[in-house]
Protein backbone atom coordinates (compact mmCIF):
# COMPACT_ATOMS: atom_id res chain seq x y z
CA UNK A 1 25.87 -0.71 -1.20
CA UNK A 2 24.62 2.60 -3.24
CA UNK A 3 23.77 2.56 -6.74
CA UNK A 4 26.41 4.52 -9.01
CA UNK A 5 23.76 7.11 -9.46
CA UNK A 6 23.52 8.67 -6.46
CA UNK A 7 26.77 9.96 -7.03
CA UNK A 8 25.73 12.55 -9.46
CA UNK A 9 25.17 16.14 -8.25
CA UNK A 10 21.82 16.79 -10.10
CA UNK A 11 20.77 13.32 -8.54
CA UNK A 12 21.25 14.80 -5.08
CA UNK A 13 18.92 17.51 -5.64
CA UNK A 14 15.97 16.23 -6.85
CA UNK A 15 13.17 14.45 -4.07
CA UNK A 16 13.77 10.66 -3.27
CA UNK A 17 10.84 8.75 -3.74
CA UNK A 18 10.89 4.98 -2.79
CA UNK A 19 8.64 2.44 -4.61
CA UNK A 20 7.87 -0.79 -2.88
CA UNK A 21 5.13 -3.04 -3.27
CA UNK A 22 4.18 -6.87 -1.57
CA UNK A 23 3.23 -8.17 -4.47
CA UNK A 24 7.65 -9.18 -5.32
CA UNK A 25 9.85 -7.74 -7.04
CA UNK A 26 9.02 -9.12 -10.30
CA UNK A 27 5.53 -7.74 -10.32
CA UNK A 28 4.61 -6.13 -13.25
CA UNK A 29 2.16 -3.58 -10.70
CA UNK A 30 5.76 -2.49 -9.58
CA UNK A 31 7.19 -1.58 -12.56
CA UNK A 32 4.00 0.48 -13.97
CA UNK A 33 4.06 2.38 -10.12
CA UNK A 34 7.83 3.47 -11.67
CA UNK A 35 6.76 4.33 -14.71
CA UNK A 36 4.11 6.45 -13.44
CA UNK A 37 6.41 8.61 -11.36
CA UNK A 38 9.36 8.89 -13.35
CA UNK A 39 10.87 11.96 -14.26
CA UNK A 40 9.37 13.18 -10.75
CA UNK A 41 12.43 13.02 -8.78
CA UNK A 42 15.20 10.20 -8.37
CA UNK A 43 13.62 6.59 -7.80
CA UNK A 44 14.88 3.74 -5.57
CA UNK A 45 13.01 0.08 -6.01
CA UNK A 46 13.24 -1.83 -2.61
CA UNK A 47 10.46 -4.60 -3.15
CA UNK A 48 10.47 -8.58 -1.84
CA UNK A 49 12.07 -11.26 -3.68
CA UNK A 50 8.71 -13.18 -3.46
CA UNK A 51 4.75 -12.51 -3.18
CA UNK A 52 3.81 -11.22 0.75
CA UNK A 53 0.34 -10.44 -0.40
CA UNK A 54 -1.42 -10.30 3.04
CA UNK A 55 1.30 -9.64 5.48
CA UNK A 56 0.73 -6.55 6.85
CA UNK A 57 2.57 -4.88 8.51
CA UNK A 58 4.66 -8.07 10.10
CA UNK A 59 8.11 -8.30 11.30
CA UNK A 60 8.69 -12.58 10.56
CA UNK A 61 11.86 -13.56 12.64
CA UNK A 62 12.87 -16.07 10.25
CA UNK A 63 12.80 -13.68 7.28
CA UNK A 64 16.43 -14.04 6.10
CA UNK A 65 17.17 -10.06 5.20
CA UNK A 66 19.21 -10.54 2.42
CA UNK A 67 19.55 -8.18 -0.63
CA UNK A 68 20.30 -8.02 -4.28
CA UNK A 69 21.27 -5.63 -6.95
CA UNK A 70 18.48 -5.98 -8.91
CA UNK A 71 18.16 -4.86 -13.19
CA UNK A 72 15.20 -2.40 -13.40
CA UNK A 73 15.12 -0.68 -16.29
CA UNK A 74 11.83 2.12 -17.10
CA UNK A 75 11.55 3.08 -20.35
CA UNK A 76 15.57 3.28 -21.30
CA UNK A 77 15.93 4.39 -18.10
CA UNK A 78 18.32 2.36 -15.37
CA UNK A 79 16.65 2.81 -12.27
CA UNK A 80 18.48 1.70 -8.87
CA UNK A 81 16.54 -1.60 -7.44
CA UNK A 82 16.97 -4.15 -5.15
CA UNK A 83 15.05 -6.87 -4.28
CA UNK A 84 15.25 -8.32 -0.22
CA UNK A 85 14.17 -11.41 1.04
CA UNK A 86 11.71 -10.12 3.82
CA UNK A 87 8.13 -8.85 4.45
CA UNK A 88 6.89 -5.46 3.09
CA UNK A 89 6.93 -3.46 6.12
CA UNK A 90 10.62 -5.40 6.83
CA UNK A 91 11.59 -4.60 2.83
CA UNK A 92 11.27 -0.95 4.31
CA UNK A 93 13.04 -0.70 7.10
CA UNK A 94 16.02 -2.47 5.30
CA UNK A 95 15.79 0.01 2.76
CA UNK A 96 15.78 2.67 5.31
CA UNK A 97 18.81 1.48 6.97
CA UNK A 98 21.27 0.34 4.49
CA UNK A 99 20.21 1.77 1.01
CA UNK A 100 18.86 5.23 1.29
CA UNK A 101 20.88 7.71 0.36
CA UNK A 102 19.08 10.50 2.38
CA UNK A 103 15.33 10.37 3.61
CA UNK A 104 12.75 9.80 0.77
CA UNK A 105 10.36 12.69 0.28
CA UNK A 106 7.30 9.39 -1.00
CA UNK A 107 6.73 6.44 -0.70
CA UNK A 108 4.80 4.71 -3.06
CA UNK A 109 3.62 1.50 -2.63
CA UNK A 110 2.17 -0.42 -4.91
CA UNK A 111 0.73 -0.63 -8.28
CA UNK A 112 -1.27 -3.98 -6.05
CA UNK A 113 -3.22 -6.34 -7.74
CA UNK A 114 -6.45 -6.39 -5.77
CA UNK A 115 -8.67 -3.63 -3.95
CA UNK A 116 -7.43 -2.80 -0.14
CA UNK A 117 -10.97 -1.90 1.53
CA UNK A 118 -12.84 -1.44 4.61
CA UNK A 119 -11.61 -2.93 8.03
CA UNK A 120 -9.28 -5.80 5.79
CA UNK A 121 -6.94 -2.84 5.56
CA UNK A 122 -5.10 -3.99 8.67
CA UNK A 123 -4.44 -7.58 6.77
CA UNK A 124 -2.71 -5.88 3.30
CA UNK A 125 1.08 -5.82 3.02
CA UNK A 126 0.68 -2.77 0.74
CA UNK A 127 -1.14 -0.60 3.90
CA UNK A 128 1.81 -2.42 5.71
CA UNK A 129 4.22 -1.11 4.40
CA UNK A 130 3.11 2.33 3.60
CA UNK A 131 2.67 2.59 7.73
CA UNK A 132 6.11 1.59 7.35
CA UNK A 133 7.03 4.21 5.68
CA UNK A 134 5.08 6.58 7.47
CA UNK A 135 6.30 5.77 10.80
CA UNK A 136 9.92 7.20 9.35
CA UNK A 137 8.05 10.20 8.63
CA UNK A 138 7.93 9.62 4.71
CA UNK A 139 4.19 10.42 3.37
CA UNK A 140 3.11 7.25 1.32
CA UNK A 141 0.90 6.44 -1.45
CA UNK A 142 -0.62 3.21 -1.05
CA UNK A 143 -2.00 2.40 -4.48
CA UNK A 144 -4.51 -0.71 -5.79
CA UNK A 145 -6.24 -1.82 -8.58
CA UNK A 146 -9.37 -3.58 -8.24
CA UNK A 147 -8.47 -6.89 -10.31
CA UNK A 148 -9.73 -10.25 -10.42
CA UNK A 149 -9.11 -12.60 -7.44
CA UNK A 150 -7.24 -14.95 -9.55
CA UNK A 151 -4.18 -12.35 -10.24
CA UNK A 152 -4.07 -11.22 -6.49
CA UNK A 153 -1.32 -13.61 -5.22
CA UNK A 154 -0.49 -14.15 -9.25
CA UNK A 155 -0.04 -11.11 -11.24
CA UNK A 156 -0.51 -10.99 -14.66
CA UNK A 157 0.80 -9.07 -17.54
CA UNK A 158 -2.51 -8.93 -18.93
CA UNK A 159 -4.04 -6.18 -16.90
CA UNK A 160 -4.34 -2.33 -17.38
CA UNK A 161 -2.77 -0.48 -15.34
CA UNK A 162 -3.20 2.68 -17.56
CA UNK A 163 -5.38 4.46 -15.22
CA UNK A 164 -3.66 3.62 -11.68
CA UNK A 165 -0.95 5.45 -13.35
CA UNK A 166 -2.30 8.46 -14.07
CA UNK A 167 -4.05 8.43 -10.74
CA UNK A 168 -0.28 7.67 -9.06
CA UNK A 169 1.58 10.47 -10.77
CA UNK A 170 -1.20 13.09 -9.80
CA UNK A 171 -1.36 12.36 -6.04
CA UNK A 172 3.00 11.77 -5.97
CA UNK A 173 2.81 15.16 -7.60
CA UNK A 174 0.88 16.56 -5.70
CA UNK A 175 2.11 15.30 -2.16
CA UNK A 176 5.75 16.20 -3.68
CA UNK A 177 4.97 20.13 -4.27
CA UNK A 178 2.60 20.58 -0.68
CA UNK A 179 2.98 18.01 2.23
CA UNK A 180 -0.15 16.64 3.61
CA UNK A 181 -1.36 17.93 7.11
CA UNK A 182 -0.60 16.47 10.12
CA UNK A 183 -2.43 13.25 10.77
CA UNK A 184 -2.68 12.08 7.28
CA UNK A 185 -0.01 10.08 6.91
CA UNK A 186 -0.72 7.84 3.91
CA UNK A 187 -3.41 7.93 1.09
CA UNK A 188 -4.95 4.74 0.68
CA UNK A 189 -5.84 4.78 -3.04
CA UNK A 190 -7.99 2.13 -4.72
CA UNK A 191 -8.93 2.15 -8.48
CA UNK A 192 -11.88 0.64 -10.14
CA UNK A 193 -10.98 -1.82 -12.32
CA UNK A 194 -13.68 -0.14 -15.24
CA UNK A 195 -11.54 3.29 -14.24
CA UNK A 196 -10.03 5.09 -16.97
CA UNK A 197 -7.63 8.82 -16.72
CA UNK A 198 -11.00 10.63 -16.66
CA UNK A 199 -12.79 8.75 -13.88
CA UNK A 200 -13.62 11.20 -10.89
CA UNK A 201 -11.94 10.41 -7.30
CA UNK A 202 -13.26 11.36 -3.79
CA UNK A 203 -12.25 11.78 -0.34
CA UNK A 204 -13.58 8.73 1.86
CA UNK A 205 -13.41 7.17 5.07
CA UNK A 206 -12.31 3.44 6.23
CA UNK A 207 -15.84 1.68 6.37
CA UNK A 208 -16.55 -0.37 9.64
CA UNK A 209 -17.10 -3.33 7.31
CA UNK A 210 -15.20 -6.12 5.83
CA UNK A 211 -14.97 -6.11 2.26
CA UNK A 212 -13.57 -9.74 1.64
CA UNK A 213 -15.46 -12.14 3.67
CA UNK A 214 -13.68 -15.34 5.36
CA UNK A 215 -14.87 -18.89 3.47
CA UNK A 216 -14.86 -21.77 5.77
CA UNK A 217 -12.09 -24.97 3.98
CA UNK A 218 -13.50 -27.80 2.92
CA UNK A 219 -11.92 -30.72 5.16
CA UNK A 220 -12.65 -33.86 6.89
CA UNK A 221 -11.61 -32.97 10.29
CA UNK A 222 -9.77 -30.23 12.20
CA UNK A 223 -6.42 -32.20 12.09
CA UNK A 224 -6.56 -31.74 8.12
CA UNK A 225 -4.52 -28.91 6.74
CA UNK A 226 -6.82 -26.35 5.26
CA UNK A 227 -5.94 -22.72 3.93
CA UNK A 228 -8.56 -19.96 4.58
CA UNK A 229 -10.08 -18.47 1.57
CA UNK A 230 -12.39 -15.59 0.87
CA UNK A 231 -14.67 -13.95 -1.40
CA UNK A 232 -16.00 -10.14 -1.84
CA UNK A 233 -19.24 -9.20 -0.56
CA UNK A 234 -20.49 -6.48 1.80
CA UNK A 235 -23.64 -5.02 3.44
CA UNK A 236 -25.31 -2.91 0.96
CA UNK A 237 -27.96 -1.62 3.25
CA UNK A 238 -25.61 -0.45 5.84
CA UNK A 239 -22.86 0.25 3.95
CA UNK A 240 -21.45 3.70 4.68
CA UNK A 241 -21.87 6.38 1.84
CA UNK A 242 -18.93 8.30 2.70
CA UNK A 243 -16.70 5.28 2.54
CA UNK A 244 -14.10 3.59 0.49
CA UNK A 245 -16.57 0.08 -0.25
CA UNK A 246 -18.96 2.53 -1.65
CA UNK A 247 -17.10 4.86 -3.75
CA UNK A 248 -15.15 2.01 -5.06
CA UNK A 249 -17.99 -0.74 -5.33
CA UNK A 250 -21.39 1.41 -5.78
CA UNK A 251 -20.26 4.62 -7.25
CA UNK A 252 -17.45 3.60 -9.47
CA UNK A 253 -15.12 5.84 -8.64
CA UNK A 254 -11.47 6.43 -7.23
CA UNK A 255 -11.00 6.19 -3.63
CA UNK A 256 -8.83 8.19 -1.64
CA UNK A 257 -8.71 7.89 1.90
CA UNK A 258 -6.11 9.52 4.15
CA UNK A 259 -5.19 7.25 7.02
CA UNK A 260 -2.76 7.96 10.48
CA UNK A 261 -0.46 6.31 12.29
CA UNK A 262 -2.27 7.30 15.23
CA UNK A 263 -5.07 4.12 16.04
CA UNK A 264 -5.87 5.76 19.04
CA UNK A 265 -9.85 5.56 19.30
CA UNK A 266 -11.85 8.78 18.64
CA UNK A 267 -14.25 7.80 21.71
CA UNK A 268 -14.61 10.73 24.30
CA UNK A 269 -11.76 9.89 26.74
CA UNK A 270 -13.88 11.44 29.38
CA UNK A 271 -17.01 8.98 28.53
CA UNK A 272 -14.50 6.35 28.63
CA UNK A 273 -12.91 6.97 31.95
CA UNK A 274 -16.79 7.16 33.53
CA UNK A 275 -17.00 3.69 32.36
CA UNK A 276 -13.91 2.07 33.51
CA UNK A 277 -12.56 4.21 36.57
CA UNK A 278 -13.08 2.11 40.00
CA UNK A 279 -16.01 3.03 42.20
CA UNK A 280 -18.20 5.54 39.88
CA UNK A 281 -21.66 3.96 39.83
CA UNK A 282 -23.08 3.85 36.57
C-alpha cells in the first residue's frame, strides 16, 4: 500500500517528513502544515478520518484501523495521503507500520486549531501524537494556533494560518539540517492568534497551571447526560514568567517549548528515598 511516488530515485533521497494532525483529515490546519513544509523533503499525510481533538495520546480498542487512499493535492503538487479511522497517537503507529517507506526524519503535527498550554498538554491529541512519534525516535513539531473556541472541534476556512506557517517551515528546517539534543524530543509550538512572520518566539517551560479551566454542566441530576466544557483562564499572579501561558497569553509571543518522553520527576531521588524507605525516622 505505497504511493507511486516513492518509487522514484530522487524521492528516496530526500528526508521523510510525516504530517498528522487530530483535528481529521479534512482540516484545513492540515493542509496549510503541508504547505508550509513543502519542497523540504518528500511528505506523507497520515491524519484521522474524523475530529480526535482531545484524545491524547489514547490507544481506543474499538477504533476500527482502517485506511484510505486519500486526494491531497498542495499547490499542483500530488502529495501521498491517507486518512485512518483511529486516534492520533493510533493514526501514527499505523502509519509507522504499514505506510512508511523508511523512518521519517519529522514529524509534524498539526497546523491545530486551538492553543496546547500548561499542564492540559497531557489531554491534546496533537502532543499525543507527536509523543507518538517521538517514541519511534522521529523528532516532532507539535504546532497550534491560538483560535477561537468555537473552531477548536470545528475548523474553519476562515482563519489565518499565514504565520503558523512561517513559524512551521523555520523550526522543520531547522530540526531537518541539526537534530535536537537528547531529551528534547518534540517542540511544542503555540502561535498567537495576533502573530504575524515577524513576531519574536522564545524558549519556555510547561507551566504547573491549567490553561483551560473545567465548567461544571448544567443538569438536573447526576443520572442526566452532561458533556464537560471549559473556558480559558489562568492565575496571573502566579503564573510562571518563563512559561508557555505567559509568553503566549501576556507577552504575545511564539512559544516554543521542548518536551521528553522521559516523565520521570526531577525530584532528588535521594530526598525521595529518605521519605519513603521503611524504618528511617523523619
Amino acid at each position: 500500500m505505497r504511493a507511486s511516488c516513492y518509487d522514484s530515485p530522487v524521492m528516496r533521497q530526500q528526508p521523510l517528513i510525516l504530517l498528522t494532525n487530530d483535528d481529521g483529515i479534512d482540516s484545513p490546519g492540515l493542509r496549510a502544515a503541508a504547505e508550509a513544509v513543502l519542497g523540504l523533503g518528500e511528505l506523507l499525510v497520515v491524519a484521522p478520518r474524523r475530529q480526535w481533538s482531545g484524545a491524547a495520546r489514547c490507544y481506543p480498542s474499538d477504533a476500527p484501523g482502517t485506511i484510505a487512499p486519500q486526494p491531497f493535492t498542495i499547490e499542483g503538487q500530488t502529495v501521498a495521503a491517507f486518512c485512518v479511522d483511529a486516534s492520533p497517537a493510533q493514526v501514527v503507529l499505523h502509519a509507522m507500520l504499514a505506510l512508511v517507506p523508511r523512518r521519517p526524519a519529522l514529524a509534524v503535527v498539526g497546523i491545530n486549531y486551538g492553543e496546547n498550554l500548561g499542564t492540559d498538554v497531557t489531554i491534546s491529541g496533537t502532543v499525543g501524537a507527536a509523543l507518538q512519534a517521538a517514541t519511534h525516535g522521529i523528532p516532532a513539531l507539535a504546532v497550534s494556533l491560538q483560535t477561537p473556541k468555537e473552531t477548536h472541534k470545528n475548523p474553519s476556512a476562515d482563519v489565518d494560518f499565514g504565520a503558523a506557517m512561517h513559524v512551521t517551515r523555520y523550526f522543520a528546517r531547522r530540526i531537518l539540517s541539526a537534530p535536537l539534543p537528547f531529551d528534547a524530543d518534540i517542540l511544542k509550538i503555540d502561535v498567537p492568534a495576533s502573530a504575524t512572520a515577524g513576531t519574536p518566539w522564545r524558549l519556555t517551560r510547561l507551566s504547573r497551571q491549567t490553561y483551560y479551566r473545567a465548567v461544571l454542566p448544567q443538569r438536573n441530576s447526576l443520572a442526566e447526560p452532561a458533556q464537560l466544557d471549559y473556558e480559558a483562564q489562568w492565575d496571573e499572579a502566579t503564573l510562571e514568567a518563563d512559561s508557555d501561558i505567559h509568553a503566549l497569553v501576556i507577552e504575545g509571543i511564539v512559544s516554543v517549548t521542548p518536551l521528553s518522553i522521559d516523565l520521570t520527576s526531577r525530584a532528588s531521588m535521594g530526598e525521595l528515598e529518605a521519605l519513603l524507605e521503611e524504618g528511617v525516622e523523619l
